[in-house]
N, C-alpha and C. Protein backbone atom coordinates (compact mmCIF):
# COMPACT_ATOMS: atom_id res chain seq x y z
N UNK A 1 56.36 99.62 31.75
CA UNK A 1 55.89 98.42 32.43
C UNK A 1 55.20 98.73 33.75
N UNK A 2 55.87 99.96 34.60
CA UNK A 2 55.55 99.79 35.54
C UNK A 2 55.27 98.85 37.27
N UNK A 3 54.60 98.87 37.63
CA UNK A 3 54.98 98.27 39.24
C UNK A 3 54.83 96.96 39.08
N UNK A 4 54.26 96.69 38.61
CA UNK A 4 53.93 95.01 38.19
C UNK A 4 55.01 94.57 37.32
N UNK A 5 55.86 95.22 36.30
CA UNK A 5 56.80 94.79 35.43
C UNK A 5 57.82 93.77 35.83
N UNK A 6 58.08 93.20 36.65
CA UNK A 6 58.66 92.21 37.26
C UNK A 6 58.50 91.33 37.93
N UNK A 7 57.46 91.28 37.90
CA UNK A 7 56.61 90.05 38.92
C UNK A 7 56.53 89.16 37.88
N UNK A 8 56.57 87.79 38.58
CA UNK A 8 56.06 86.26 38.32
C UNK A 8 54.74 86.32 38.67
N UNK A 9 54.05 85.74 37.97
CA UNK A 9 52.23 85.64 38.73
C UNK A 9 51.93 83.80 38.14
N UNK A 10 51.39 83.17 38.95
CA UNK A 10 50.54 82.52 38.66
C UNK A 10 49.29 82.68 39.18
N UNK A 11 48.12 82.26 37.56
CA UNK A 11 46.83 82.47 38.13
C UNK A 11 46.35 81.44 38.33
N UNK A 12 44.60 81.53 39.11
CA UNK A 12 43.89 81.10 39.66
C UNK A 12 42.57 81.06 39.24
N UNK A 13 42.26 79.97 38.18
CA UNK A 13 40.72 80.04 37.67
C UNK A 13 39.69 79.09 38.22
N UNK A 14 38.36 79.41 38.28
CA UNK A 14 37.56 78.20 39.35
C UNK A 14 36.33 78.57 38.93
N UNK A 15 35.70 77.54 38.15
CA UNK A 15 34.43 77.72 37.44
C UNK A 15 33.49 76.89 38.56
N UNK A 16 32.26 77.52 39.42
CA UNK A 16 31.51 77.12 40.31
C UNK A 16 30.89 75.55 39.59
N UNK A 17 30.55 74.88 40.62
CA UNK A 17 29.42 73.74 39.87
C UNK A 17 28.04 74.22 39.59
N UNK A 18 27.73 74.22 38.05
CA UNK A 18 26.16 74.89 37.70
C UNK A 18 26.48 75.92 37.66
N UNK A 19 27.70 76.39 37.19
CA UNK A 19 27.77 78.08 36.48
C UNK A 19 27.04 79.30 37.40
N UNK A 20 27.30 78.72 39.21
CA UNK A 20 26.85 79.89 40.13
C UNK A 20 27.78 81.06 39.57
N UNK A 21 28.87 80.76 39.54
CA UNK A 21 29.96 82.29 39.47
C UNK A 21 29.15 82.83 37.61
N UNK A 22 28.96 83.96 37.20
CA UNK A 22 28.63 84.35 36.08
C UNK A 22 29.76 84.24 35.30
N UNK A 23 31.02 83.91 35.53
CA UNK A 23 32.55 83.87 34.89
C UNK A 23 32.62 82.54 34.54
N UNK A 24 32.30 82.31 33.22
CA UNK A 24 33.07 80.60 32.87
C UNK A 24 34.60 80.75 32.68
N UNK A 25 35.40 79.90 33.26
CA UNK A 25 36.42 79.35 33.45
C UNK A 25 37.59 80.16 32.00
N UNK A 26 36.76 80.28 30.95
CA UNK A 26 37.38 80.74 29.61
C UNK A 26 37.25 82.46 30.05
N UNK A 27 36.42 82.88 30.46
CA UNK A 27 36.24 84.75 30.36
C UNK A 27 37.29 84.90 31.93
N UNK A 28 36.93 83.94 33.00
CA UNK A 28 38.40 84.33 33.81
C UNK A 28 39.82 83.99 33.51
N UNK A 29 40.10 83.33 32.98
CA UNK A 29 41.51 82.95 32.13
C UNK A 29 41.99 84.39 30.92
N UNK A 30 40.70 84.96 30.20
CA UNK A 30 41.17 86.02 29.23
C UNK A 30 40.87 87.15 29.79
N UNK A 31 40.61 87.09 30.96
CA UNK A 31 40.51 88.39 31.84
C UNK A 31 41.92 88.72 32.77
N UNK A 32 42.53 87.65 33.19
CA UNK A 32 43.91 87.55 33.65
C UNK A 32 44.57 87.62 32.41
N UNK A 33 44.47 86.83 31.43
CA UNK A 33 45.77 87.55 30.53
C UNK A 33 45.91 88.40 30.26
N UNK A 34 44.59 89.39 29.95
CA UNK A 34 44.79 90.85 29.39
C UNK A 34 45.27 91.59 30.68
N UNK A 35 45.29 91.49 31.63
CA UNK A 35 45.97 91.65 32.65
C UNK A 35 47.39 91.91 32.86
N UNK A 36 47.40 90.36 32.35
CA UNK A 36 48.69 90.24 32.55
C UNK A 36 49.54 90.97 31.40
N UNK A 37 49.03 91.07 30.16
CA UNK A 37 49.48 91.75 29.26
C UNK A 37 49.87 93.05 28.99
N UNK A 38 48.96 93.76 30.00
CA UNK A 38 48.85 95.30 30.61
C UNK A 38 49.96 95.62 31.03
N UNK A 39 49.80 94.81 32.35
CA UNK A 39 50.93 94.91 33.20
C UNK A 39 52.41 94.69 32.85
N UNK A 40 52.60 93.58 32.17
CA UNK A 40 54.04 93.26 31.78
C UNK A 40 54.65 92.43 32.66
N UNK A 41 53.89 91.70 33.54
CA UNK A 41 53.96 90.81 34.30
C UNK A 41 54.79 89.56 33.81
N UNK A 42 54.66 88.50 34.16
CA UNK A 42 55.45 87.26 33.34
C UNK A 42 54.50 86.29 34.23
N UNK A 43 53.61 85.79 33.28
CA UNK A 43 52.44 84.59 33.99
C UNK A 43 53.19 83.27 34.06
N UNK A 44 53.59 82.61 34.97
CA UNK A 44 54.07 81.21 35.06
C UNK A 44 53.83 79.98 34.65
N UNK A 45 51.93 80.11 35.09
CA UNK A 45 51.47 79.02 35.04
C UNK A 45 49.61 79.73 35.36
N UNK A 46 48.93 78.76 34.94
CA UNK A 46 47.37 78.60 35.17
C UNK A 46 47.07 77.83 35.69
N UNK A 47 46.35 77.74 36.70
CA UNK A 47 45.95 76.65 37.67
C UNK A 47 44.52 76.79 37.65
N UNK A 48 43.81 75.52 37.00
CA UNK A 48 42.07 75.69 37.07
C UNK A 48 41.38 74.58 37.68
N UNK A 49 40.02 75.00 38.30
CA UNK A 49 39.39 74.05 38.70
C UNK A 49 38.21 74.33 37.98
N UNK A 50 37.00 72.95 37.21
CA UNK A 50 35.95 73.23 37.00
C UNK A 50 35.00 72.20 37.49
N UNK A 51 34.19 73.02 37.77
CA UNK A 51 33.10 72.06 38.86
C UNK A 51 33.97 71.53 40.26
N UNK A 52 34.31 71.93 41.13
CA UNK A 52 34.72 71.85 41.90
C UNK A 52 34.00 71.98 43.23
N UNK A 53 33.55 70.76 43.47
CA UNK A 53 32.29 70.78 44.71
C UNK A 53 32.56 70.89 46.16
N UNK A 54 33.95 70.11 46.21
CA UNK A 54 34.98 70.35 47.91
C UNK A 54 36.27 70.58 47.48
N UNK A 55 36.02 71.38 48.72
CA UNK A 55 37.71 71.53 49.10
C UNK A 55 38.80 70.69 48.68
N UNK A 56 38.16 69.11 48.87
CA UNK A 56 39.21 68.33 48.14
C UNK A 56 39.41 67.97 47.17
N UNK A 57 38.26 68.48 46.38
CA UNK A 57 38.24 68.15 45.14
C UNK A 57 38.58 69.20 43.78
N UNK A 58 39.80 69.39 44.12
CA UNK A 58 40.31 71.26 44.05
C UNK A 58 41.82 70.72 43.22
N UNK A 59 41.81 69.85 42.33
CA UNK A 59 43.50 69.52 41.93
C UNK A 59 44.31 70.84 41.64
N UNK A 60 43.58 72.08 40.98
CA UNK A 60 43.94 72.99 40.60
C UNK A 60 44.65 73.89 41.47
N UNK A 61 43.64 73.93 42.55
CA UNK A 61 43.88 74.48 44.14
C UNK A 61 45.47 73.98 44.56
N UNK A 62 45.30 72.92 44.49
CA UNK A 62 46.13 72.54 44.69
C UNK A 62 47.60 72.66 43.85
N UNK A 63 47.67 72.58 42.67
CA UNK A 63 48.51 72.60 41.90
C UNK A 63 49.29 74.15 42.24
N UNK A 64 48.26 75.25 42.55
CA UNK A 64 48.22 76.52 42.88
C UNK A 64 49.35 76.38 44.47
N UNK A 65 49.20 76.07 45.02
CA UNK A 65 49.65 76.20 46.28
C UNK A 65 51.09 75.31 46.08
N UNK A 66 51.43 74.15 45.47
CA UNK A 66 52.41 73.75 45.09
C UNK A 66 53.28 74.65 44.47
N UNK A 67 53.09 75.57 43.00
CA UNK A 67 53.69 76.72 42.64
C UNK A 67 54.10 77.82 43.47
N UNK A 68 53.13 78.24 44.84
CA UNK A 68 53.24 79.29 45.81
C UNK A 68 54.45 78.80 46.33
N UNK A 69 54.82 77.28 46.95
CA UNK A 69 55.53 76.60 47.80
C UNK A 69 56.83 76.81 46.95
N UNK A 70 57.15 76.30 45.59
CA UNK A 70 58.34 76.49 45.14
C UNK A 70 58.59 77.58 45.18
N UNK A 71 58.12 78.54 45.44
CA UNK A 71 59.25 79.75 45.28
C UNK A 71 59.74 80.65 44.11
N UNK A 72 58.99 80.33 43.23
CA UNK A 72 59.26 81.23 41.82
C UNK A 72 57.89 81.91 41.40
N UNK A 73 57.36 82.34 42.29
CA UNK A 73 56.28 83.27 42.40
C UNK A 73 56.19 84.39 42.70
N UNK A 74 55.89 85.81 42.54
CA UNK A 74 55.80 86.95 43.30
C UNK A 74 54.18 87.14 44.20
N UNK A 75 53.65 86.27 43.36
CA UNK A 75 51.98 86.74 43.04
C UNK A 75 51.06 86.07 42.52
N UNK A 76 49.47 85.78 43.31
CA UNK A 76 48.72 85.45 42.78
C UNK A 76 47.85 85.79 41.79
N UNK A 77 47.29 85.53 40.91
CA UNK A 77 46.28 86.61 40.14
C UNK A 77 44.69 85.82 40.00
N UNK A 78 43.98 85.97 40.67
CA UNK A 78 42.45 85.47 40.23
C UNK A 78 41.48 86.47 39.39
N UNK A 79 40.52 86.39 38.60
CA UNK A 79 39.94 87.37 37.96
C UNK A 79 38.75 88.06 39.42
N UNK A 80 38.37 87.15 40.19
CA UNK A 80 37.62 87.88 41.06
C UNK A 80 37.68 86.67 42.59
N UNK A 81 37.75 87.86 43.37
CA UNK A 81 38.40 86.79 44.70
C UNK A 81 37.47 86.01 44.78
N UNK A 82 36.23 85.45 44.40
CA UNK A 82 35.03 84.25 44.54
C UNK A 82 35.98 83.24 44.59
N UNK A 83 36.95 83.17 43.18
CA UNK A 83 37.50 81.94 42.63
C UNK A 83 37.95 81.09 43.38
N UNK A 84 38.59 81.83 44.29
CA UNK A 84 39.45 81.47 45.85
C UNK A 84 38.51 80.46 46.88
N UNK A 85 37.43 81.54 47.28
CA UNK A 85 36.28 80.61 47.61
C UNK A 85 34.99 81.41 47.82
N UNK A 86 33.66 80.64 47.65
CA UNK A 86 32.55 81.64 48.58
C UNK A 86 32.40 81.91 49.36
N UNK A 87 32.54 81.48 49.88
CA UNK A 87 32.71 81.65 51.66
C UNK A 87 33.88 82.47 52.39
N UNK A 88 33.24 84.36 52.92
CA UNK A 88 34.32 85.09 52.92
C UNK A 88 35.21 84.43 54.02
N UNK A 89 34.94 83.36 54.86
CA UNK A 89 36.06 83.27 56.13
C UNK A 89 36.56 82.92 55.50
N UNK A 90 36.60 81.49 54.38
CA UNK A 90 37.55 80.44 53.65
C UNK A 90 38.37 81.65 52.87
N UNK A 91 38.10 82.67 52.10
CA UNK A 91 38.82 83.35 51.31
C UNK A 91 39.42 84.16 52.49
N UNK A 92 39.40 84.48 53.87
CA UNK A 92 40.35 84.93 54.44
C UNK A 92 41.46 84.03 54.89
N UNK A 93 40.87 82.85 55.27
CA UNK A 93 41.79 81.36 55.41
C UNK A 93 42.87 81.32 54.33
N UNK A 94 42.45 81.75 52.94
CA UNK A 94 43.28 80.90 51.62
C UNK A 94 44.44 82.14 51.59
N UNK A 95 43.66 83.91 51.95
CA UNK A 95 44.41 85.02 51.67
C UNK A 95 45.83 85.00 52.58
N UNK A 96 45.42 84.43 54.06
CA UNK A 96 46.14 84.30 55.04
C UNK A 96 47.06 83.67 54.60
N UNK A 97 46.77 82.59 54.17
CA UNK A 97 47.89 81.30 54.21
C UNK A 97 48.79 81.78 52.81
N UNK A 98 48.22 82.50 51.73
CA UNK A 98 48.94 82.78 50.38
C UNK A 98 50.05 84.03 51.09
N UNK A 99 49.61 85.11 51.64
CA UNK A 99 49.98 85.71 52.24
C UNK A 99 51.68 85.24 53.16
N UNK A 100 51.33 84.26 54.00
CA UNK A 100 52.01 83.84 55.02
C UNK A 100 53.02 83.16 53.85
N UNK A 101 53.11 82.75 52.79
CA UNK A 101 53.78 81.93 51.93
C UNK A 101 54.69 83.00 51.22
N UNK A 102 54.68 84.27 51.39
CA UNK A 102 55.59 85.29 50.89
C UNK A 102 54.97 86.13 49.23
N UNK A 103 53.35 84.94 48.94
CA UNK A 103 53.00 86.10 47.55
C UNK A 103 51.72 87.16 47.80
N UNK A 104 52.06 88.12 46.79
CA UNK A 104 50.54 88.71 47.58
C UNK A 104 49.58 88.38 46.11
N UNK A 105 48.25 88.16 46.63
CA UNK A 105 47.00 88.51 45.59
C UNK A 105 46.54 89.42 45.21
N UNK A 106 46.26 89.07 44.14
CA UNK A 106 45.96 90.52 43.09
C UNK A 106 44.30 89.74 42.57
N UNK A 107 43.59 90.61 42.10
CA UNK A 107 41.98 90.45 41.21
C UNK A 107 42.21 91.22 40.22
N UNK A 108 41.71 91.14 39.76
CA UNK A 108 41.32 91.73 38.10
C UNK A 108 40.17 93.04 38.35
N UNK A 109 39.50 92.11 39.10
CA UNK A 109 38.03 92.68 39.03
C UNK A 109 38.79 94.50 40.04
N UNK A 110 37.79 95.36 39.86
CA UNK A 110 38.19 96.61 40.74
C UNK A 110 37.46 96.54 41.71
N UNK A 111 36.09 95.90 41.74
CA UNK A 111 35.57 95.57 42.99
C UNK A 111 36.45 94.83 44.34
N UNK A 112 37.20 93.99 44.23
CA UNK A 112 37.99 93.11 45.04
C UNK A 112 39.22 94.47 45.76
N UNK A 113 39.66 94.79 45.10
CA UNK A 113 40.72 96.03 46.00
C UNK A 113 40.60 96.47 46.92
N UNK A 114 39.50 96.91 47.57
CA UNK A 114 39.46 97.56 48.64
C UNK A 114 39.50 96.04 49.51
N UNK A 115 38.73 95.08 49.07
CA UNK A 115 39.07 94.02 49.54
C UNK A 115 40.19 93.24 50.51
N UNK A 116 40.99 93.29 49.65
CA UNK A 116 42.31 93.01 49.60
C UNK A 116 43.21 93.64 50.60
N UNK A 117 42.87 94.51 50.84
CA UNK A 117 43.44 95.64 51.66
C UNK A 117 43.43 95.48 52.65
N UNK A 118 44.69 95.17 53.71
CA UNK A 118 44.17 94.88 55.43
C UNK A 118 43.13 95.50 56.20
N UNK A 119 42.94 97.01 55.35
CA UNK A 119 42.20 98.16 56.12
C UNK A 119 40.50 97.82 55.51
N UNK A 120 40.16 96.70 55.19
CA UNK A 120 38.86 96.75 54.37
C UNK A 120 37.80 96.99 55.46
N UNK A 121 37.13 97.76 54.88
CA UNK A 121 35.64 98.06 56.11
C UNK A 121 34.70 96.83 56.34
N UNK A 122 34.88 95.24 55.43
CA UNK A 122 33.93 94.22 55.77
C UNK A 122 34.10 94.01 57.31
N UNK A 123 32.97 94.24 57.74
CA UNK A 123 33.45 93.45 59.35
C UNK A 123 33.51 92.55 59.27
N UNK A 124 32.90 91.22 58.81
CA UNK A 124 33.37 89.95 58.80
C UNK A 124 34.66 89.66 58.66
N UNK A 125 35.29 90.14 57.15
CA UNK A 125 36.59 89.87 57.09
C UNK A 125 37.78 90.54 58.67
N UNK A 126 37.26 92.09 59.31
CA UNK A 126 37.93 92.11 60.25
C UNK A 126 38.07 91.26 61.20
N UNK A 127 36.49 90.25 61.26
CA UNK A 127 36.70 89.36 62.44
C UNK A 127 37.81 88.43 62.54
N UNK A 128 37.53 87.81 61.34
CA UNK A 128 38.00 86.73 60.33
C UNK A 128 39.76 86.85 60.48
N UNK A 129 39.92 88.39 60.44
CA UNK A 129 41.67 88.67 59.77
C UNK A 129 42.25 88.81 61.70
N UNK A 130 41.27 89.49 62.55
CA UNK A 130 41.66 89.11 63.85
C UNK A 130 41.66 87.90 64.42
N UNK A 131 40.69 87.07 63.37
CA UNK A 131 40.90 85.59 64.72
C UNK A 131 42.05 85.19 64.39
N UNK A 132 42.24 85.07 62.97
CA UNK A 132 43.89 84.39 62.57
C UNK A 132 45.17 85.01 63.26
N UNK A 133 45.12 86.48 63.03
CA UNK A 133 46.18 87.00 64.05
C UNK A 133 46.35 86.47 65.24
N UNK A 134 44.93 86.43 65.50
CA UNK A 134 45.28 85.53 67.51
C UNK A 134 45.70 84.35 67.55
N UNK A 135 45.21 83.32 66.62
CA UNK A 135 45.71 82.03 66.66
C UNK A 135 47.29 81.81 66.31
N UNK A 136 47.25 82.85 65.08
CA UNK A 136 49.26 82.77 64.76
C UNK A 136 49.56 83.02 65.79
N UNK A 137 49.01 84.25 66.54
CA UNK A 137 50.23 85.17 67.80
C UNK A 137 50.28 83.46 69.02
N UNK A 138 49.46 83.17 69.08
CA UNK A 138 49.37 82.22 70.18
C UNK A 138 49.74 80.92 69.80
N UNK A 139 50.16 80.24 68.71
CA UNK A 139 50.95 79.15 68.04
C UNK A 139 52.09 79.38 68.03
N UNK A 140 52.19 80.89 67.73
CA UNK A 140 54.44 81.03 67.60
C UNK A 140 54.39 81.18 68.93
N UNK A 141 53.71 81.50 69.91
CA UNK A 141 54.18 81.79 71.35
C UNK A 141 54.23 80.73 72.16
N UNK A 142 53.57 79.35 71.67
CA UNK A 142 53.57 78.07 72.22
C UNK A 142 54.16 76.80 71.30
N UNK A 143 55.01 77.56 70.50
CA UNK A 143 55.13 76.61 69.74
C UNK A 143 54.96 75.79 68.50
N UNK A 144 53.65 75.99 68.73
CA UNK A 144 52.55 74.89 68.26
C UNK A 144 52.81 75.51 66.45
N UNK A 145 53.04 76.71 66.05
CA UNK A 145 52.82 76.13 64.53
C UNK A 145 54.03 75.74 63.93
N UNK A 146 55.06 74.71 64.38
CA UNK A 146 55.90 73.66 63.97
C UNK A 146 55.08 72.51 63.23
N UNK A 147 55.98 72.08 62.49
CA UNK A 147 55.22 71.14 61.59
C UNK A 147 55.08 69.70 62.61
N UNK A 148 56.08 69.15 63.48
CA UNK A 148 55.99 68.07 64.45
C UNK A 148 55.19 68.88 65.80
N UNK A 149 54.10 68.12 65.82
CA UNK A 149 53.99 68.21 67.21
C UNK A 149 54.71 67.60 68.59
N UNK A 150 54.52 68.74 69.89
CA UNK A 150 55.61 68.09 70.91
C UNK A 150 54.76 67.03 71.45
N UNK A 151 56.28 66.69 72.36
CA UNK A 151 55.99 65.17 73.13
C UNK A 151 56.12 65.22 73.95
N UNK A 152 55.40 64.58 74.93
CA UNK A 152 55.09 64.64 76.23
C UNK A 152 55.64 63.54 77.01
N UNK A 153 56.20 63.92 78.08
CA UNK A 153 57.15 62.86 79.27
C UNK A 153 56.63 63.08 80.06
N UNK A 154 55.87 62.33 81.42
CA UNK A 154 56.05 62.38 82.35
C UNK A 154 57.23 62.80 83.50
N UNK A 155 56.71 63.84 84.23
CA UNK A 155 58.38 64.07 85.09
C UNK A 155 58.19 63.09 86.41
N UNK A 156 57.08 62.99 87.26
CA UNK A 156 56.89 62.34 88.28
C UNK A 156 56.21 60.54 87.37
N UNK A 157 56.22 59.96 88.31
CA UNK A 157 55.35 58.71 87.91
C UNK A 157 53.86 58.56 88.22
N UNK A 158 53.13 58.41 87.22
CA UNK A 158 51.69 58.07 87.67
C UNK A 158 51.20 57.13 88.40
N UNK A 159 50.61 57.52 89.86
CA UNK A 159 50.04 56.36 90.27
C UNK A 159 48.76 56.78 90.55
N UNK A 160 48.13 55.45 90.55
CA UNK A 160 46.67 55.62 90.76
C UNK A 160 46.37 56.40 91.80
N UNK A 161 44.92 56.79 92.01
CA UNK A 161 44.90 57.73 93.47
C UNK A 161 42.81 57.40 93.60
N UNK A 162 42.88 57.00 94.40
CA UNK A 162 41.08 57.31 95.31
C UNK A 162 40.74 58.64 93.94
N UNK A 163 39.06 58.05 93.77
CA UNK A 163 38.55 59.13 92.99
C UNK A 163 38.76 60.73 93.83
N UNK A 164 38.67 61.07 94.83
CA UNK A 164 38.09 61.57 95.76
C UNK A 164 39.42 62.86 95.95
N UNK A 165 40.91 62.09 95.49
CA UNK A 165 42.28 62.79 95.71
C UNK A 165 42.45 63.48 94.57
N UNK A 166 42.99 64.97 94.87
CA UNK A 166 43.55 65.70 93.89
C UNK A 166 44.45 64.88 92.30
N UNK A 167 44.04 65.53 91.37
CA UNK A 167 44.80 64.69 90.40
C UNK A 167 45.42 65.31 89.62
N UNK A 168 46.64 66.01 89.95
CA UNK A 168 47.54 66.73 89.57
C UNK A 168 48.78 66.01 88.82
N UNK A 169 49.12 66.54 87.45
CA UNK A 169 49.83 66.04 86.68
C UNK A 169 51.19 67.09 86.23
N UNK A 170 52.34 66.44 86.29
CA UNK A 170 53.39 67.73 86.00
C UNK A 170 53.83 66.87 84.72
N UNK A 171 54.04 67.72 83.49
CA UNK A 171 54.68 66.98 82.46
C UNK A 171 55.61 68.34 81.54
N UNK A 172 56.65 67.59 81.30
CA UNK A 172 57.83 67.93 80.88
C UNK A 172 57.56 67.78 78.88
N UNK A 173 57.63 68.91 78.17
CA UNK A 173 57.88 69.07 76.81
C UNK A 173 59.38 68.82 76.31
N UNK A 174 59.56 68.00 75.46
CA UNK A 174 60.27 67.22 75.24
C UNK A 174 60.88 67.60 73.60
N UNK A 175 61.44 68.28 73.13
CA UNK A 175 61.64 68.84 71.85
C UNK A 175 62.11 67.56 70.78
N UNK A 176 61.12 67.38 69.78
CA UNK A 176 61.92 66.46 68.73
C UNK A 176 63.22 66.06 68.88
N UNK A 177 63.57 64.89 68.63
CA UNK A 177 65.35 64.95 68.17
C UNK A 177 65.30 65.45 66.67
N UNK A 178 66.27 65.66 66.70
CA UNK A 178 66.74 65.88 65.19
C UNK A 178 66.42 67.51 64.30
């Protein structure tokens, strides 16, 4: 079986609108199974989108990220990271967040590997994989990536003041109840 022999995978199929991707929706689906067949993997589930013009209009996408969320996943599998998205920031956005959810992604394709790889030579994606680092490092350090945002109290009382007077504000963060 090998390294893969124990993994859960659900995949990830996404046929462009107007057949941009050269992969119809059927050759990436039998490109992951033989995959998966290789490997000895255990496929969960298929999650597809076809013709899929926005972001929101992604049920599959979605269905995909619901499976990540439960927890009976090891792993993603797409036949080629496009599926994810065209746009390499968005596919560092989707890698990040699949990532941050505890599965890792896998491609089919052998082109995508080096990809995949934190160490990839795209500079874009380095930009891309540093801005997110900065924004996580600076959300857990303020807080901020809690699902409630904080609340704000006044500690002194506001009173009006002449345009002309300093307008200095002290306010106190206030942690959810509960």
């Amino acid at each position: 079986m090998g390294y893969f022999g124990s993994m859960r995978v659900v995949a990830y199929v996404r046929e462009l609108p107007g057949n941009q991707q050269p992969d119809t929706a059927f050759a990436q689906s039998e490109r992951i199974r033989r995959w998966v067949r290789d490997t000895g993997t255990e496929l969960v589930a298929t999650c597809e989108d076809r013709s899929a013009s926005s972001p929101s209009d992604r049920p599959g996408f979605k269905a995909l990220v619901d499976v990540v969320r439960s927890g009976g996943v090891d792993a993603v599998v797409v036949a080629a990271i496009e599926s994810l998205a065209s746009d390499k920031v968005v596919q560092e956005l989707i890698l990040s967040d699949l990532r941050s959810a505890g599965v890792t992604v896998i491609s089919t394709s052998v082109d995508d590997h080096e990809l995949l790889h934190e160490h990839s030579g795209d500079h874009i994606r380095i930009v891309v994989r540093d801005v997110i680092a900065k924004v996580t490092e600076y959300r857990d350090a303020y807080g901020l990536a809690s699902d409630s945002p904080p609340q704000l109290e006044a500690v002194i009382p506001l009173t009006p003041r002449p345009a002309s007077a300093p307008t200095d504000v002290v306010v106190e963060l206030i942690a959810p109840a509960g």
